[in-house]
Protein backbone atom coordinates (compact mmCIF):
# COMPACT_ATOMS: atom_id res chain seq x y z
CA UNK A 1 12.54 -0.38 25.50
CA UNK A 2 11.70 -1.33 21.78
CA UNK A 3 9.01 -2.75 20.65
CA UNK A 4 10.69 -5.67 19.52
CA UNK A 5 11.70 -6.70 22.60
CA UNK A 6 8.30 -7.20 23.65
CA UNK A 7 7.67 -10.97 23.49
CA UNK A 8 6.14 -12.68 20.33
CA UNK A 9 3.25 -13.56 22.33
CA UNK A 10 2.65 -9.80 23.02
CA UNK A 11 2.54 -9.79 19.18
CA UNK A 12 0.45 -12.32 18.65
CA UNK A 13 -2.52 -11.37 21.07
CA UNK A 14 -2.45 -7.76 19.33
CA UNK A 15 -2.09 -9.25 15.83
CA UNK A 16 -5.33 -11.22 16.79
CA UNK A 17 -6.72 -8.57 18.37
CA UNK A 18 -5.95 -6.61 15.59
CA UNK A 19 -8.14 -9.02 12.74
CA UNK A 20 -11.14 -9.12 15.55
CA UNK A 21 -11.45 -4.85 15.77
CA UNK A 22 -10.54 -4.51 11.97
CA UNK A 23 -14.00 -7.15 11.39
CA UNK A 24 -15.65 -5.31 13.83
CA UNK A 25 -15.60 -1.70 12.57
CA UNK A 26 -15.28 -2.64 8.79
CA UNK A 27 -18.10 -5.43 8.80
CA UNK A 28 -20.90 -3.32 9.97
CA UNK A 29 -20.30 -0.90 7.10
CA UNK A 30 -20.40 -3.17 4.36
CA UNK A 31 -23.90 -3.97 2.62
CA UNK A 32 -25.34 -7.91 3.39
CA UNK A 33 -24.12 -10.39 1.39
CA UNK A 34 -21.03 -11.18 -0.72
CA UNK A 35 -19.54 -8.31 0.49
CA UNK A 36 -19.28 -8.67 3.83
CA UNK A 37 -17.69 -12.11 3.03
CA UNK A 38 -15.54 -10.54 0.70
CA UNK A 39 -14.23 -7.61 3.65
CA UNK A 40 -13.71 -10.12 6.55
CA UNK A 41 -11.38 -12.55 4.12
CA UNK A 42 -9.99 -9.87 3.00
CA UNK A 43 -7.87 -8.97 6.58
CA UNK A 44 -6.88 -12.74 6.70
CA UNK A 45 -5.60 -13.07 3.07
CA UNK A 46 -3.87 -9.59 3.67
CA UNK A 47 -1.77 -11.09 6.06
CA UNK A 48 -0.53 -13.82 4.66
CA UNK A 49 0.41 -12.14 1.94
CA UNK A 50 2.09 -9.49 3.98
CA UNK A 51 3.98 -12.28 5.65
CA UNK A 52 4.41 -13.83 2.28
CA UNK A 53 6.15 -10.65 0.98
CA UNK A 54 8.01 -9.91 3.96
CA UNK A 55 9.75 -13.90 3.91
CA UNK A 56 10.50 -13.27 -0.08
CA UNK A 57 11.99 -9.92 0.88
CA UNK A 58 14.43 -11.51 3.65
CA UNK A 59 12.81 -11.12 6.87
CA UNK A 60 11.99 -14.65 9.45
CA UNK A 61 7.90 -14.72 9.21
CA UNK A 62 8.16 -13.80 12.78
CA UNK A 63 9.13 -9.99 12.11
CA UNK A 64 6.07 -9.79 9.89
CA UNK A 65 3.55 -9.71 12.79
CA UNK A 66 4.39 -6.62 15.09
CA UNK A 67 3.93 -4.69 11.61
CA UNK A 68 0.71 -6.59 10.60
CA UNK A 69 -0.31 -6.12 14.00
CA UNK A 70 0.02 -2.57 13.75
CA UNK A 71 -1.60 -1.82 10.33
CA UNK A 72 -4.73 -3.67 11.40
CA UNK A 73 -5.28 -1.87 14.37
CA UNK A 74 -4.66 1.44 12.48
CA UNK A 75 -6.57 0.88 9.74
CA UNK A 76 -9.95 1.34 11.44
CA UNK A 77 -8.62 5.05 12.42
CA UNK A 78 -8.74 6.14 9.23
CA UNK A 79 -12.40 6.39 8.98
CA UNK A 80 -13.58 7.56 12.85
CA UNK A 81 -15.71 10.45 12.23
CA UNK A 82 -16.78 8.97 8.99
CA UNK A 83 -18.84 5.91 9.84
CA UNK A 84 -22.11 7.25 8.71
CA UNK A 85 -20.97 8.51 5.41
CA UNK A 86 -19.05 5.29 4.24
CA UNK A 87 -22.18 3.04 5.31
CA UNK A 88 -24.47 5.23 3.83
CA UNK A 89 -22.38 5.15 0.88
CA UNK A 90 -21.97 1.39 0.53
CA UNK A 91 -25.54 0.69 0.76
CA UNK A 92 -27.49 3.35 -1.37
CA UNK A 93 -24.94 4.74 -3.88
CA UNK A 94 -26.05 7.91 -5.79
CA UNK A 95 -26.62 7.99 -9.67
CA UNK A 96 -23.58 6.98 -11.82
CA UNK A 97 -21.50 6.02 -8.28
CA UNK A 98 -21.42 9.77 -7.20
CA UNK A 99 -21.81 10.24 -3.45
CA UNK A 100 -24.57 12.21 -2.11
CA UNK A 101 -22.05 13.79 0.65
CA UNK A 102 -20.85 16.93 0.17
CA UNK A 103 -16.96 17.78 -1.70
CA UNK A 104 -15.63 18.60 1.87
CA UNK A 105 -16.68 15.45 3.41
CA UNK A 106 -15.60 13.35 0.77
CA UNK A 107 -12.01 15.45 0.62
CA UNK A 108 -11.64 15.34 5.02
CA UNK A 109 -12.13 11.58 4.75
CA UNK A 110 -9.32 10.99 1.96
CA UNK A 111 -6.96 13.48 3.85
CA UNK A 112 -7.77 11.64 7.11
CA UNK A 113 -7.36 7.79 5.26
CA UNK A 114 -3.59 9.14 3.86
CA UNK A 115 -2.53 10.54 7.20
CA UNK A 116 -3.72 7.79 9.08
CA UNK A 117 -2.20 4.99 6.32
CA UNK A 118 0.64 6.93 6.00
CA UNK A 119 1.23 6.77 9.66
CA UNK A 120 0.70 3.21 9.96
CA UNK A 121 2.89 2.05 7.06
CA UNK A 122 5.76 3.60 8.49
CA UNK A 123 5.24 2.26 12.08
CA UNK A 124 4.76 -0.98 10.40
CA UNK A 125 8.02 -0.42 8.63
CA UNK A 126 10.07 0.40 11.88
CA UNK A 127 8.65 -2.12 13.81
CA UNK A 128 9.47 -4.90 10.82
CA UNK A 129 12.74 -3.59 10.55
CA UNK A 130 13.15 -3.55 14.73
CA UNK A 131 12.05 -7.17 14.63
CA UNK A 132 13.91 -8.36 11.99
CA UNK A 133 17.45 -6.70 13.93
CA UNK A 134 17.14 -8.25 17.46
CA UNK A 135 15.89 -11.90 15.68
């Protein structure tokens, strides 16, 4: 079966899904204030301008959301293992916006973030282009 023969509603519930676990892992992390407003609009205007792209570039709105779906519930992979570190270094940066954790944290968290972005922009891609065939 492929995935964009799942029904639209399918896509829908994990596109919404996909907004609430992306708030709730990235919202915790982020100091008080404007910045947590800043993060949580931040997954909403991100996909309408995905969508937005995606209509420009040819493809029915409808196509857009197994691949938005898919990035958002990705995204938050990027960082498991690495909650403490990020929050730590969102709230108390170190002199001159150097990090207090050490090189090899700082360089398995950016290897981690690629793979796992990497990973999730193609499957976003593929399942775009899969929805976009069968409309």
């Amino acid at each position: 079966m492929r995935a964009a023969h799942l029904p639209i509603g399918v896509w829908w519930t994990a596109l919404a899904v996909g907004v609430a676990v992306d708030l709730a892992f990235w919202l915790p992390l982020r100091p008080p204030g404007r910045a947590r407003w800043k993060a949580g609009a931040s997954a909403v205007t991100g996909l309408a301008a995905l969508v937005a792209v995606g209509v420009v570039g040819g493809y029915p709105p409808q196509a857009m959301v197994p691949g938005c779906a898919a990035l958002l519930l990705l995204w938050p992979l990027s960082a498991v293992g690495h909650r403490a570190t990020i929050r730590e270094w969102s709230l108390e940066p170190g002199p001159a916006g150097r990090v207090a954790a050490g090189r090899k944290t700082v360089a398995l968290l950016a290897v981690q973030m690629t793979l796992v972005m990497l990973a999730a922009v193609g499957l976003a891609m593929w399942l775009v282009e899969d929805a976009a065939n069968s409309v």
